[in-house]
PDB file of N, CA and C in Angstrom:
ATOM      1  N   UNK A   1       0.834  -1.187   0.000  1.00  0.00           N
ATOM      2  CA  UNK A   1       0.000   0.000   0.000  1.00  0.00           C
ATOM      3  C   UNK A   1       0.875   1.245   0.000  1.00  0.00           C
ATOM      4  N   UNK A   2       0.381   2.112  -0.616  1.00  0.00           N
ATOM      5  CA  UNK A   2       1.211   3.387  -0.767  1.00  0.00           C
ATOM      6  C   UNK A   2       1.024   4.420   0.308  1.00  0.00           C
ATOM      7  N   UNK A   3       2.220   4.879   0.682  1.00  0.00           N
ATOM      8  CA  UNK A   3       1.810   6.223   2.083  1.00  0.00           C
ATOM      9  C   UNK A   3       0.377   7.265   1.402  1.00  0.00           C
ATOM     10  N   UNK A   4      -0.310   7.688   1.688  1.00  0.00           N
ATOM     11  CA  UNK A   4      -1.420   8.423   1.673  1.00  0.00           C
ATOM     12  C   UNK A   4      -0.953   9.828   1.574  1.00  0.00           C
ATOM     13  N   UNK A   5      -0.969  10.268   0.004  1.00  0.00           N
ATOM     14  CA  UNK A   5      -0.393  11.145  -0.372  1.00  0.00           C
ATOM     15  C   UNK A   5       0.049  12.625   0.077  1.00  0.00           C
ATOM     16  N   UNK A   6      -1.758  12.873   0.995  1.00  0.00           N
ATOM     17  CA  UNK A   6      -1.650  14.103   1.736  1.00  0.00           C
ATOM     18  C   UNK A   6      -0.578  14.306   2.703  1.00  0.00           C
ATOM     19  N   UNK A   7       0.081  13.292   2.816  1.00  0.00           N
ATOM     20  CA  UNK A   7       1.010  13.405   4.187  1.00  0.00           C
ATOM     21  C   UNK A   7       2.669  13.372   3.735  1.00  0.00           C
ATOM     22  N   UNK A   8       2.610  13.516   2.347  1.00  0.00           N
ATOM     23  CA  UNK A   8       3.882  13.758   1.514  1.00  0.00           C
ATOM     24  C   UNK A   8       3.797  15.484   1.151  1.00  0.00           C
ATOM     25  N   UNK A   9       4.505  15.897   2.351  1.00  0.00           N
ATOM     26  CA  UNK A   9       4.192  17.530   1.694  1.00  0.00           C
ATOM     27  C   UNK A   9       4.975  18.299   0.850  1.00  0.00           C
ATOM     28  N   UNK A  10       6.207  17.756   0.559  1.00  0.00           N
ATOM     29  CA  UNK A  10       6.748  18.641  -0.134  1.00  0.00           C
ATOM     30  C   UNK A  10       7.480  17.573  -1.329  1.00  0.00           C
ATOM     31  N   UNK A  11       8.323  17.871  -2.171  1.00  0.00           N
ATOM     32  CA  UNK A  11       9.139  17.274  -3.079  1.00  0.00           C
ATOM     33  C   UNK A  11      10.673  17.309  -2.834  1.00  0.00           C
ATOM     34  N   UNK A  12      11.912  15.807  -2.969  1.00  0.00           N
ATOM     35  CA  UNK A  12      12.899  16.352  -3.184  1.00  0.00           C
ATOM     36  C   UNK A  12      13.309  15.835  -4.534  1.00  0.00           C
ATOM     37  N   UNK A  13      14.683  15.988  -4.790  1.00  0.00           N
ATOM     38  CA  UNK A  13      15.461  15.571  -5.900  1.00  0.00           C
ATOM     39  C   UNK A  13      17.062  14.584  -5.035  1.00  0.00           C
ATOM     40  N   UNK A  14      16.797  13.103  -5.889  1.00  0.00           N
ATOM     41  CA  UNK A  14      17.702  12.484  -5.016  1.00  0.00           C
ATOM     42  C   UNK A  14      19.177  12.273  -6.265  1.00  0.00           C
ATOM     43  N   UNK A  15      20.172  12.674  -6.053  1.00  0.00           N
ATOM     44  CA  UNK A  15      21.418  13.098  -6.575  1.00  0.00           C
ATOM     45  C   UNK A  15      22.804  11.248  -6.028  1.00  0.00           C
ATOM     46  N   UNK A  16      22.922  10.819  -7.210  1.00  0.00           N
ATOM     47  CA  UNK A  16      23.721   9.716  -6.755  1.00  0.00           C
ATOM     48  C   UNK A  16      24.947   9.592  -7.667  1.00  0.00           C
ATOM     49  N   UNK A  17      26.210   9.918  -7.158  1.00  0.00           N
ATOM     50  CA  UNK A  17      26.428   9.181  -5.701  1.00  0.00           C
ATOM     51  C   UNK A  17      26.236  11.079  -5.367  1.00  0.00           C
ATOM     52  N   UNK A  18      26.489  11.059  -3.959  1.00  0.00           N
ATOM     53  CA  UNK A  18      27.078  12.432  -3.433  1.00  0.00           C
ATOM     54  C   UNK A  18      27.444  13.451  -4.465  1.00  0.00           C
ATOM     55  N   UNK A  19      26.475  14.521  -4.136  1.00  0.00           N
ATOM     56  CA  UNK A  19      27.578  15.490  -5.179  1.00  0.00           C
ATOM     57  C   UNK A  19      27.566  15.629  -6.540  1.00  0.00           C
ATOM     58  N   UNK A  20      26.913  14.536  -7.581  1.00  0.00           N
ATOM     59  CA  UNK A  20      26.422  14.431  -8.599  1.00  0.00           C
ATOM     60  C   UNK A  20      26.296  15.879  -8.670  1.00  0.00           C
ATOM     61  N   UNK A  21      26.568  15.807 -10.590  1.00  0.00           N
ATOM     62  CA  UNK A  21      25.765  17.457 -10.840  1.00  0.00           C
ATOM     63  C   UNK A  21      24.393  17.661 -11.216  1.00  0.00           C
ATOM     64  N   UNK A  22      23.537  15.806 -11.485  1.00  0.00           N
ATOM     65  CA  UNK A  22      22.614  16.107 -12.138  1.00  0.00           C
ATOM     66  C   UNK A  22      21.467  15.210 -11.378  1.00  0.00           C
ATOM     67  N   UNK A  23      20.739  15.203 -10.894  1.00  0.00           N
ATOM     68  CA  UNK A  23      19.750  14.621 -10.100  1.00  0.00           C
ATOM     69  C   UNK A  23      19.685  13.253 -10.493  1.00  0.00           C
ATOM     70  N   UNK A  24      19.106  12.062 -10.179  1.00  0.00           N
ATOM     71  CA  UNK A  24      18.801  10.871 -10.941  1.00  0.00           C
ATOM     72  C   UNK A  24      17.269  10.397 -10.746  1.00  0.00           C
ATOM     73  N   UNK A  25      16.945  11.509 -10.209  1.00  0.00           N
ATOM     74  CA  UNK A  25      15.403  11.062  -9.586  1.00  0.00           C
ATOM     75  C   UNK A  25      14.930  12.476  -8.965  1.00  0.00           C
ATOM     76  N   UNK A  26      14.104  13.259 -10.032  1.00  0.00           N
ATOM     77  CA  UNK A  26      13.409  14.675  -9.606  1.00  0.00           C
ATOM     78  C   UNK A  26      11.619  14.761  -9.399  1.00  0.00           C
ATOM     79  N   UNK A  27      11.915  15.167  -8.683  1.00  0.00           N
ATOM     80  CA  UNK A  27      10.159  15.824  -7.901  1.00  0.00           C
ATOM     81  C   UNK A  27       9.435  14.298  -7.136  1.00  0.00           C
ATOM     82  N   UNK A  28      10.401  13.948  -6.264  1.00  0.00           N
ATOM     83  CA  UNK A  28      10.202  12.555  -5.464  1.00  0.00           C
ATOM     84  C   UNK A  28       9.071  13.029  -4.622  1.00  0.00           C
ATOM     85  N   UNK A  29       7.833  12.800  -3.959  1.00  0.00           N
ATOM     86  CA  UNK A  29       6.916  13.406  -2.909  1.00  0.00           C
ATOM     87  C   UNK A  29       7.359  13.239  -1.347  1.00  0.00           C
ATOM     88  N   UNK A  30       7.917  13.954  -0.737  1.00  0.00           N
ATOM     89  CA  UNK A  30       8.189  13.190   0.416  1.00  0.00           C
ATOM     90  C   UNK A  30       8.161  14.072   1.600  1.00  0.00           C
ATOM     91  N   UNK A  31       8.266  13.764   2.921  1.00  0.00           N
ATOM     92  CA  UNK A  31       7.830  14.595   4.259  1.00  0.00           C
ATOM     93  C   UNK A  31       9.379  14.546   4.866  1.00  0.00           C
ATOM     94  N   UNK A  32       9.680  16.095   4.915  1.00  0.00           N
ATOM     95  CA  UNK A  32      10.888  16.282   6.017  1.00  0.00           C
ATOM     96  C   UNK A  32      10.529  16.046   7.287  1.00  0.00           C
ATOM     97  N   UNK A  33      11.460  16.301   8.321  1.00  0.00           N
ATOM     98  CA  UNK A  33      10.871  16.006   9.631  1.00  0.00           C
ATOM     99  C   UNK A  33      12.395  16.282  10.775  1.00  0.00           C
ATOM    100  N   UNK A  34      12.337  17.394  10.995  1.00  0.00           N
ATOM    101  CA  UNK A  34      13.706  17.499  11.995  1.00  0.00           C
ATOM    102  C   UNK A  34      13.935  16.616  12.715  1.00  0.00           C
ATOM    103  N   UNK A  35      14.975  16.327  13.562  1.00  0.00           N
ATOM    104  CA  UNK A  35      15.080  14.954  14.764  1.00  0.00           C
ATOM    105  C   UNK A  35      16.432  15.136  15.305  1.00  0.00           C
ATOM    106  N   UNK A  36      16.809  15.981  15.173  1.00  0.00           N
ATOM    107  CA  UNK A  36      18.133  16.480  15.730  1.00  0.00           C
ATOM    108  C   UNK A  36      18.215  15.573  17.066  1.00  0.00           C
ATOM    109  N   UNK A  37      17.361  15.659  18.467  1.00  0.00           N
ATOM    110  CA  UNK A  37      17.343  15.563  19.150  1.00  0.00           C
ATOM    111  C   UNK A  37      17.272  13.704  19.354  1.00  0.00           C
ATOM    112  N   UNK A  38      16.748  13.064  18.711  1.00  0.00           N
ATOM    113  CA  UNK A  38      17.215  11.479  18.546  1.00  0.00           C
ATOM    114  C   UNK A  38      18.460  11.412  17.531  1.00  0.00           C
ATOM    115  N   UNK A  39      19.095  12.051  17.134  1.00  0.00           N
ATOM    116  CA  UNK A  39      19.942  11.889  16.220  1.00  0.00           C
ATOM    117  C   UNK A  39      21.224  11.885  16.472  1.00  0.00           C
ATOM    118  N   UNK A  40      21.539  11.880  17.943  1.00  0.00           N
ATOM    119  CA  UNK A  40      22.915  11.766  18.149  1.00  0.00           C
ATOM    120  C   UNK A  40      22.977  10.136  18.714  1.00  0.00           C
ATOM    121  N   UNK A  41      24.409   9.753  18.790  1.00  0.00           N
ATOM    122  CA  UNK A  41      24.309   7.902  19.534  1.00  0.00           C
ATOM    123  C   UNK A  41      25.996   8.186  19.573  1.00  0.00           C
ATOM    124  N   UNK A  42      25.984   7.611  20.901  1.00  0.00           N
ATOM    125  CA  UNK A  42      27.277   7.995  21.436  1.00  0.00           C
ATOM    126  C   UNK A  42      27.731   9.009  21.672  1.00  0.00           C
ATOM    127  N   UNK A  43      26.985   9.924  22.047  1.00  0.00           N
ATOM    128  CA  UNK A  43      27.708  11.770  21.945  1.00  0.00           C
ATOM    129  C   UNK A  43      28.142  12.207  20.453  1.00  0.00           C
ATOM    130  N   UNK A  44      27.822  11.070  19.455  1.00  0.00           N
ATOM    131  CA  UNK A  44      28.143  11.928  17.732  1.00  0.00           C
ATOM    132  C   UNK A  44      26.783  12.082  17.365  1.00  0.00           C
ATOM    133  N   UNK A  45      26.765  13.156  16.876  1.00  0.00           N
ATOM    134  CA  UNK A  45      26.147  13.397  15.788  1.00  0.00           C
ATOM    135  C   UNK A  45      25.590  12.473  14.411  1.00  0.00           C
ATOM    136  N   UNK A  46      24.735  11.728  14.132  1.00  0.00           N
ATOM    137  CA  UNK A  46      24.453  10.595  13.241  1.00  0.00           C
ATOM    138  C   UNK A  46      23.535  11.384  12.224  1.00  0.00           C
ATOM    139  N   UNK A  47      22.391  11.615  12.577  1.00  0.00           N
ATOM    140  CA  UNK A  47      21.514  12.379  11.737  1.00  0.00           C
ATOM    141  C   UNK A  47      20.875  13.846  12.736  1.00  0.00           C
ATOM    142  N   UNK A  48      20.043  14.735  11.449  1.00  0.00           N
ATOM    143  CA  UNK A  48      19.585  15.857  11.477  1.00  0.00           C
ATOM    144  C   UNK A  48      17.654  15.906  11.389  1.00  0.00           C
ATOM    145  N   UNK A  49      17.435  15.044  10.383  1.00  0.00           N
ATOM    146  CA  UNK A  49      16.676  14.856   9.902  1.00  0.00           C
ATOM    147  C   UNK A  49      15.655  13.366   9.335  1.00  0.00           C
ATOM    148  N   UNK A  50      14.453  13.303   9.557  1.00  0.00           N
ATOM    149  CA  UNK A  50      14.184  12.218   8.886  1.00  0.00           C
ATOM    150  C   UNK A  50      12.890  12.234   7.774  1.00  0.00           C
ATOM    151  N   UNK A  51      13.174  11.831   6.242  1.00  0.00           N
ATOM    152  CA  UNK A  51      12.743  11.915   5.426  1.00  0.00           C
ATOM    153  C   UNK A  51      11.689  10.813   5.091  1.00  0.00           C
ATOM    154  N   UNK A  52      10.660  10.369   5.005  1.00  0.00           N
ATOM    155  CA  UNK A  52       9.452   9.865   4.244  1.00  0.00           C
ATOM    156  C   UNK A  52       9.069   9.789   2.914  1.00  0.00           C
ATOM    157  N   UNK A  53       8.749   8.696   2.240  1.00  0.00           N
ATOM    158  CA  UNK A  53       9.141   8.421   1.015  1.00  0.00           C
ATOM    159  C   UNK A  53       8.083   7.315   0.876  1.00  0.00           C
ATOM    160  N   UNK A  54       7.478   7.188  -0.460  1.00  0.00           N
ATOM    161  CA  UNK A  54       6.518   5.972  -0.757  1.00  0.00           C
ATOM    162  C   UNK A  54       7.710   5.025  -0.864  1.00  0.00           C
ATOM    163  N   UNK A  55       7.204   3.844  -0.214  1.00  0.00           N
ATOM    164  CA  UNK A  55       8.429   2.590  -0.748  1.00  0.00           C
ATOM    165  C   UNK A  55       8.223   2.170  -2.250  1.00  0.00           C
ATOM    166  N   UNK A  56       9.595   1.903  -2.491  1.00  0.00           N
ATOM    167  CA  UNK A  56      10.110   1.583  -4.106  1.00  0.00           C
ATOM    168  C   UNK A  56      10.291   2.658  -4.895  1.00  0.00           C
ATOM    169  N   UNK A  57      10.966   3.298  -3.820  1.00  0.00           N
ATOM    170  CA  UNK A  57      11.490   4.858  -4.547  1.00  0.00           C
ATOM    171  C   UNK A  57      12.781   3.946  -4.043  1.00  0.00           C
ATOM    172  N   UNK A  58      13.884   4.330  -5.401  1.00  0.00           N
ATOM    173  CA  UNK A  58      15.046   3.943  -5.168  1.00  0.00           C
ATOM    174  C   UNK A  58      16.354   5.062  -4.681  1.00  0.00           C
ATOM    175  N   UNK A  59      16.478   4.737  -3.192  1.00  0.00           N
ATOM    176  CA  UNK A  59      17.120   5.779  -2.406  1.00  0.00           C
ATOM    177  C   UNK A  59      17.989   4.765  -1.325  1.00  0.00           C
ATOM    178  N   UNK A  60      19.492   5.200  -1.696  1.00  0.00           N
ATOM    179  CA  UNK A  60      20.750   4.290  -0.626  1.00  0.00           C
ATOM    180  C   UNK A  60      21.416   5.250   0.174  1.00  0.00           C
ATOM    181  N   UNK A  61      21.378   4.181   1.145  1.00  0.00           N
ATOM    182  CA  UNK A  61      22.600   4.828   2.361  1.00  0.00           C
ATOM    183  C   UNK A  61      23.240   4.327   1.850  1.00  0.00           C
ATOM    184  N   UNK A  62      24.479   4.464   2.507  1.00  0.00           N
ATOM    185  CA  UNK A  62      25.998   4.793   2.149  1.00  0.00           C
ATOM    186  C   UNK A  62      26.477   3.782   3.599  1.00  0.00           C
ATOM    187  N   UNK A  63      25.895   2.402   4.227  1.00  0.00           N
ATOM    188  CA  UNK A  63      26.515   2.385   5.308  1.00  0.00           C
ATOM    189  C   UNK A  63      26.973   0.705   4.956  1.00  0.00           C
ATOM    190  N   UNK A  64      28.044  -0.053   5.867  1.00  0.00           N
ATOM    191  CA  UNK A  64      28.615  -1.059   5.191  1.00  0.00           C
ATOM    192  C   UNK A  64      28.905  -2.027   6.923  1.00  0.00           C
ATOM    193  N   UNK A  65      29.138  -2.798   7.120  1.00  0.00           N
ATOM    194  CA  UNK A  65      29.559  -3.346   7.732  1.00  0.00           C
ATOM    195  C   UNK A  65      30.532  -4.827   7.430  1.00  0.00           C
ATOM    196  N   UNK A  66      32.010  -4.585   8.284  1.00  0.00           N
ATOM    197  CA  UNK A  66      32.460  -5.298   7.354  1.00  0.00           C
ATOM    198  C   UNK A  66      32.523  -6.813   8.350  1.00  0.00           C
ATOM    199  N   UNK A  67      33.255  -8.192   7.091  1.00  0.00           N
ATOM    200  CA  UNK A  67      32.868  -9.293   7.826  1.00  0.00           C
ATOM    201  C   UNK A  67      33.687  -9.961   9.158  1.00  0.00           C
ATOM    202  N   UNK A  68      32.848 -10.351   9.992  1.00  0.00           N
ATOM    203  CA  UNK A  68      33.133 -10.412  11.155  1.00  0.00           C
ATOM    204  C   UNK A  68      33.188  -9.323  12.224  1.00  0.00           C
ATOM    205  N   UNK A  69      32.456  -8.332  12.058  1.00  0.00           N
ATOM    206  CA  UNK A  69      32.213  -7.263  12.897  1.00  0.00           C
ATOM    207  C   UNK A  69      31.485  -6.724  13.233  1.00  0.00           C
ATOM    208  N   UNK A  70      30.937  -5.819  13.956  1.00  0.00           N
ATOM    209  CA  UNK A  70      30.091  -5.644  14.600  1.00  0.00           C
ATOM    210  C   UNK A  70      29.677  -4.422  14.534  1.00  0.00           C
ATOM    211  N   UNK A  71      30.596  -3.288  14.240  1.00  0.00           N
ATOM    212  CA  UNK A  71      30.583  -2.055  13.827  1.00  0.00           C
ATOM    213  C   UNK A  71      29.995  -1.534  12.771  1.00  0.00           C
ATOM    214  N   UNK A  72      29.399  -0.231  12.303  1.00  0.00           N
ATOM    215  CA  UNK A  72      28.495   0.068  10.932  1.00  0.00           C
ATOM    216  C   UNK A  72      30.136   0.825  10.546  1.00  0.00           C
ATOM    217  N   UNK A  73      30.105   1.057   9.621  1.00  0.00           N
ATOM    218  CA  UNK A  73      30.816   2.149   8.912  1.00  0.00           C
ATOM    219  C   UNK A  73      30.151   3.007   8.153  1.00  0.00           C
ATOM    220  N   UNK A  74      29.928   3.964   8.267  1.00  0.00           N
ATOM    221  CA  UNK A  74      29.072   4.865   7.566  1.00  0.00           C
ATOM    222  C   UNK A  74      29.869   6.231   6.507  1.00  0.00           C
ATOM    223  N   UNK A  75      29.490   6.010   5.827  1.00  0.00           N
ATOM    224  CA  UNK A  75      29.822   6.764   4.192  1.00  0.00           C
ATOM    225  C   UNK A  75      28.729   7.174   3.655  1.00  0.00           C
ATOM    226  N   UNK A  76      29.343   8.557   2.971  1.00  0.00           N
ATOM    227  CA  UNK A  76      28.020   9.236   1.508  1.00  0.00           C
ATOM    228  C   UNK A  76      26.830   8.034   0.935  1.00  0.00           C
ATOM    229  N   UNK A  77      25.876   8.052   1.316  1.00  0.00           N
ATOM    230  CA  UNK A  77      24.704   7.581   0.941  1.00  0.00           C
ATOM    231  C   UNK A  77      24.513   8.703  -0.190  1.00  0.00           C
ATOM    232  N   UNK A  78      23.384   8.430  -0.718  1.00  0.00           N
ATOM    233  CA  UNK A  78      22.957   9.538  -1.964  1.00  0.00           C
ATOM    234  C   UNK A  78      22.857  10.841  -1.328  1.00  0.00           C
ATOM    235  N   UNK A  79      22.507  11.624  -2.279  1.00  0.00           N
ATOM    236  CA  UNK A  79      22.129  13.246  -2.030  1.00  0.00           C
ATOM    237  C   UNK A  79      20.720  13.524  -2.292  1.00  0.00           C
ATOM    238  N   UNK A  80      20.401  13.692  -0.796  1.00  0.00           N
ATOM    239  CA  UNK A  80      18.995  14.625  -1.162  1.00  0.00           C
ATOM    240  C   UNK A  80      18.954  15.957  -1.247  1.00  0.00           C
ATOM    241  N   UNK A  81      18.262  16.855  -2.023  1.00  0.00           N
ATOM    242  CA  UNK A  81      18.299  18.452  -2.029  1.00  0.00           C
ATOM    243  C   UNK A  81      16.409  18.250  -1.854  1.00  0.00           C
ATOM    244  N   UNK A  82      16.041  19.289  -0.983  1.00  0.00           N
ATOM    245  CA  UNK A  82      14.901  19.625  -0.355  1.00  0.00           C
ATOM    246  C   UNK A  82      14.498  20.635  -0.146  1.00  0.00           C
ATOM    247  N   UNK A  83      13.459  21.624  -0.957  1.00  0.00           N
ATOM    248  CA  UNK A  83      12.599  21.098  -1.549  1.00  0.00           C
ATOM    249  C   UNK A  83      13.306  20.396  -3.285  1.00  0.00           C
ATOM    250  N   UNK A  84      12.708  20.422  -4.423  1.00  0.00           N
ATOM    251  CA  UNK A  84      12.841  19.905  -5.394  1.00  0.00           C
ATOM    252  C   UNK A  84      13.812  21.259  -6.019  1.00  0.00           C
ATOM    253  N   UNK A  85      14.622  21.493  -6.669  1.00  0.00           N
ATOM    254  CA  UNK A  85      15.358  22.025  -7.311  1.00  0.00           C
ATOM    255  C   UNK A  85      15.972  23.698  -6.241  1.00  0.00           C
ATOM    256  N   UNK A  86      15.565  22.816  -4.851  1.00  0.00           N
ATOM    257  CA  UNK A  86      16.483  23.829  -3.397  1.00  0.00           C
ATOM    258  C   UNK A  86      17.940  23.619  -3.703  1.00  0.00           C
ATOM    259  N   UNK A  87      18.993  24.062  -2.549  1.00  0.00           N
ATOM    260  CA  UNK A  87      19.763  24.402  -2.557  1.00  0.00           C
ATOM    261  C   UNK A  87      20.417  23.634  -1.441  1.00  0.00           C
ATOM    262  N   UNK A  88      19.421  23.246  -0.046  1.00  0.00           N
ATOM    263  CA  UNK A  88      19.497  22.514   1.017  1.00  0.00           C
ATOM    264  C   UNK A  88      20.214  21.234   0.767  1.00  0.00           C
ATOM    265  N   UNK A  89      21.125  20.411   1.009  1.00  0.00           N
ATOM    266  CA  UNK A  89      21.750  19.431   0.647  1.00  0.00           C
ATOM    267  C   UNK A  89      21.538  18.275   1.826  1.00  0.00           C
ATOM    268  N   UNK A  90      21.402  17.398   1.743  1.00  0.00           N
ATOM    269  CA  UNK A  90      21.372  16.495   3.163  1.00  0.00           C
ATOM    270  C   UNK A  90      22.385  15.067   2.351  1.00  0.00           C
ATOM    271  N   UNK A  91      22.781  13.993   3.280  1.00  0.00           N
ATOM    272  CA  UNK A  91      23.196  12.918   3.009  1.00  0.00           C
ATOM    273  C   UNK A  91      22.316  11.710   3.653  1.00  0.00           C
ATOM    274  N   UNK A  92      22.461  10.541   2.608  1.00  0.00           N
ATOM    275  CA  UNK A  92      21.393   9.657   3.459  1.00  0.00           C
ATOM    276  C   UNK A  92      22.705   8.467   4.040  1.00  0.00           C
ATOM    277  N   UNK A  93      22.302   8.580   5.892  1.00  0.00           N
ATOM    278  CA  UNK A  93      22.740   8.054   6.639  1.00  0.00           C
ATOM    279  C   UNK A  93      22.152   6.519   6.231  1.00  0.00           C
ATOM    280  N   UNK A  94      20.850   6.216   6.186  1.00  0.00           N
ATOM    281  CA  UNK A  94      20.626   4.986   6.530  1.00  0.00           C
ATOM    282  C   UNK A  94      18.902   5.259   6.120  1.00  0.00           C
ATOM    283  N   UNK A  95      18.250   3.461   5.403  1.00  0.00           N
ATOM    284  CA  UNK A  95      17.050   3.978   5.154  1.00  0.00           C
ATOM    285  C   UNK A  95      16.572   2.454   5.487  1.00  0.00           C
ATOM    286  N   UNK A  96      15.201   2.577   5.590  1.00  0.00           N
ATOM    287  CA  UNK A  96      14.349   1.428   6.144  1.00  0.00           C
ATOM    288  C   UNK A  96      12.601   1.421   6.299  1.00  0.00           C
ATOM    289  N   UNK A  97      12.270   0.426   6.091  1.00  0.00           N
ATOM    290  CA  UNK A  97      10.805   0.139   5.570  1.00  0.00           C
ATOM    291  C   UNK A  97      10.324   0.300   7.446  1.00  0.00           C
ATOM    292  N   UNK A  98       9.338   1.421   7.394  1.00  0.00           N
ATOM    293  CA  UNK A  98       8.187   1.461   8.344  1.00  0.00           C
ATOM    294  C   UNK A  98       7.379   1.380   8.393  1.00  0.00           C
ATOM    295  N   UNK A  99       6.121   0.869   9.156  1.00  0.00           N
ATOM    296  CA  UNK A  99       4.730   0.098   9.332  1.00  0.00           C
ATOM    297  C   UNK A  99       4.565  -0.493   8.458  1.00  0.00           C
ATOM    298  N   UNK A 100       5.453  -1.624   8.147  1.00  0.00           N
ATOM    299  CA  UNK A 100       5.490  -2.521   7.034  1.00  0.00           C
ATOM    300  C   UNK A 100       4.143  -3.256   6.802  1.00  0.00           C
ATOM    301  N   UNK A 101       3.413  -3.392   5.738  1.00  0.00           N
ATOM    302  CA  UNK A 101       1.921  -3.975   5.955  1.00  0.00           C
ATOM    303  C   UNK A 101       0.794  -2.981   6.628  1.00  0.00           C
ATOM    304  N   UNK A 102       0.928  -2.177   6.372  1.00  0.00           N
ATOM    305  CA  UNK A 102       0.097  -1.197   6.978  1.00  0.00           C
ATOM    306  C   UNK A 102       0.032  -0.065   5.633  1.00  0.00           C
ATOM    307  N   UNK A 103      -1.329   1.193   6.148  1.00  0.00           N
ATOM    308  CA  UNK A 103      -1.708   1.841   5.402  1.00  0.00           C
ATOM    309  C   UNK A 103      -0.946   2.935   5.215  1.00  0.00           C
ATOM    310  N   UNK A 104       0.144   2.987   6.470  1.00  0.00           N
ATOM    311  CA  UNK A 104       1.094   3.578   6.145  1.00  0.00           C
ATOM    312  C   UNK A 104       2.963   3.415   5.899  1.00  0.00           C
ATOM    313  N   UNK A 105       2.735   2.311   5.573  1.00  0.00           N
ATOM    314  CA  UNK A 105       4.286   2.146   4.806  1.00  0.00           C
ATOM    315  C   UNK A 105       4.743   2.858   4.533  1.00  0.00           C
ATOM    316  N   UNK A 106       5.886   3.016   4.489  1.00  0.00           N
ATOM    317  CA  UNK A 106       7.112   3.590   3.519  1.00  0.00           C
ATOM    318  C   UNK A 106       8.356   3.661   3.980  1.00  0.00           C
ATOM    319  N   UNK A 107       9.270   4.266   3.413  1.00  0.00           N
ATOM    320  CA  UNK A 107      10.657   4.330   3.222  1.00  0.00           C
ATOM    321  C   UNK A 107      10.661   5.527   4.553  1.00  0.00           C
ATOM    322  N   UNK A 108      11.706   5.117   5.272  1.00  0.00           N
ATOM    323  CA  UNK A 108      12.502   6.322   6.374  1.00  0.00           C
ATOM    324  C   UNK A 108      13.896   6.397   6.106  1.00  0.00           C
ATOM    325  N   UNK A 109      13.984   7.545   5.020  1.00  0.00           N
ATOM    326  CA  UNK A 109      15.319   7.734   5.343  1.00  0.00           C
ATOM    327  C   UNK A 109      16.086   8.339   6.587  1.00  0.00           C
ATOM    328  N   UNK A 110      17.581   8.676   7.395  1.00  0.00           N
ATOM    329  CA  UNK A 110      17.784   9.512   7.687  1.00  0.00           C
ATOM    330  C   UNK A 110      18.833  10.285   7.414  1.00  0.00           C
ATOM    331  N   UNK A 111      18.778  11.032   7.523  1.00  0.00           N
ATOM    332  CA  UNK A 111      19.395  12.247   6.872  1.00  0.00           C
ATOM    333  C   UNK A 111      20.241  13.290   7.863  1.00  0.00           C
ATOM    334  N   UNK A 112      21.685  13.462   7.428  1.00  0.00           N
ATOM    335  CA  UNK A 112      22.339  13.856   7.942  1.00  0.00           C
ATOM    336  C   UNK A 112      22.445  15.622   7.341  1.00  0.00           C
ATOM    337  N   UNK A 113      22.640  16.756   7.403  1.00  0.00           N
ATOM    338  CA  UNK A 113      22.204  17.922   6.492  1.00  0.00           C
ATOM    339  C   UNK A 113      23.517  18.154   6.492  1.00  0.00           C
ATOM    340  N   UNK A 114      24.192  18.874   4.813  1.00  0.00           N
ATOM    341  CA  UNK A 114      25.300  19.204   4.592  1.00  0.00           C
ATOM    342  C   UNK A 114      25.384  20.127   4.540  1.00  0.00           C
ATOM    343  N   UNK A 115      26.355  20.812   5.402  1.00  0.00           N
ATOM    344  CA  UNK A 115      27.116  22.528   5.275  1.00  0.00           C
ATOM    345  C   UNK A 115      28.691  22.688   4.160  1.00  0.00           C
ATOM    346  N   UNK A 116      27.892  23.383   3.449  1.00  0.00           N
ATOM    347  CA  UNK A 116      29.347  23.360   2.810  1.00  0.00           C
ATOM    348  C   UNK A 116      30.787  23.876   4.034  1.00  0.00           C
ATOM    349  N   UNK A 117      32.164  23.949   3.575  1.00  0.00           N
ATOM    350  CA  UNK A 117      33.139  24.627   4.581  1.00  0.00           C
ATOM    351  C   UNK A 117      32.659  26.045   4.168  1.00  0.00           C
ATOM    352  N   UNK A 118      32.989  26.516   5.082  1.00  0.00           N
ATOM    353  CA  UNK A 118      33.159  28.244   4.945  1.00  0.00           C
ATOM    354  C   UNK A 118      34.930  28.309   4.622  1.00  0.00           C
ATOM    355  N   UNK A 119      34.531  29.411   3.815  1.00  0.00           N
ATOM    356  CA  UNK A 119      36.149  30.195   3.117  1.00  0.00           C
ATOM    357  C   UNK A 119      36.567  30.829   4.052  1.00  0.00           C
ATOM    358  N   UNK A 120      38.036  30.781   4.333  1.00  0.00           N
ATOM    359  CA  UNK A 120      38.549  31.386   5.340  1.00  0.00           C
ATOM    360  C   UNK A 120      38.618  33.058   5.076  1.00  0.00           C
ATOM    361  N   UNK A 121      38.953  33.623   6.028  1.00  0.00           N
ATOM    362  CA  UNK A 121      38.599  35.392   5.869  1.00  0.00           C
ATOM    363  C   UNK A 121      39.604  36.005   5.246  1.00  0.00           C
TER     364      UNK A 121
END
């Protein structure tokens, strides 16, 4: 079943890998959602944000674990820009199917938000 459209409020554009110059997937429907405040684990910083998405939208984290271990390693997942042809940049930490079998399924990405560096003075 598909998330129930009204609750997809805005659009992004998902950019792969990182940094791409050209989108690979524009005017996606999907719901931002700050979360700063669950988003740290271990005193770091993990994510900013968490994004909503109809499932079988094709959207990757960037995270790996290698064999025999126990640890994630986490790397550039794709690029989201939010709204659709914004300027806002985020990275996807990690994504996963919620209320699976239900009327509201879908994709949770989360999303880490990118600052470019600032130029020195």
């Amino acid at each position: 079943m598909p998330i129930p459209t009204p609750l997809l409020t805005t659009t992004c554009d998902i950019y792969r890998p990182f940094g791409a110059a050209a989108p690979t997937t524009a005017n996606v429907p999907c719901q931002l959602s700050p979360d700063l405040a669950q988003g740290t684990w271990g005193g770091a910083l993990v994510w900013t944000h968490t994004l909503d998405l109809a499932c079988g939208t094709d959207l990757r984290d960037g995270c790996t674990r290698a064999a025999g271990a126990d640890a994630i390693t986490y790397a550039d997942g794709d690029e989201v820009r939010i709204p659709s042809g914004g300027a806002t940049r985020y990275v996807v930490v990690w994504v996963e199917v919620r209320n699976r079998g239900s009327a509201l399924e879908c994709l949770r990405a989360y999303l880490l938000r990118h600052a470019p560096s600032w130029p020195d003075p």
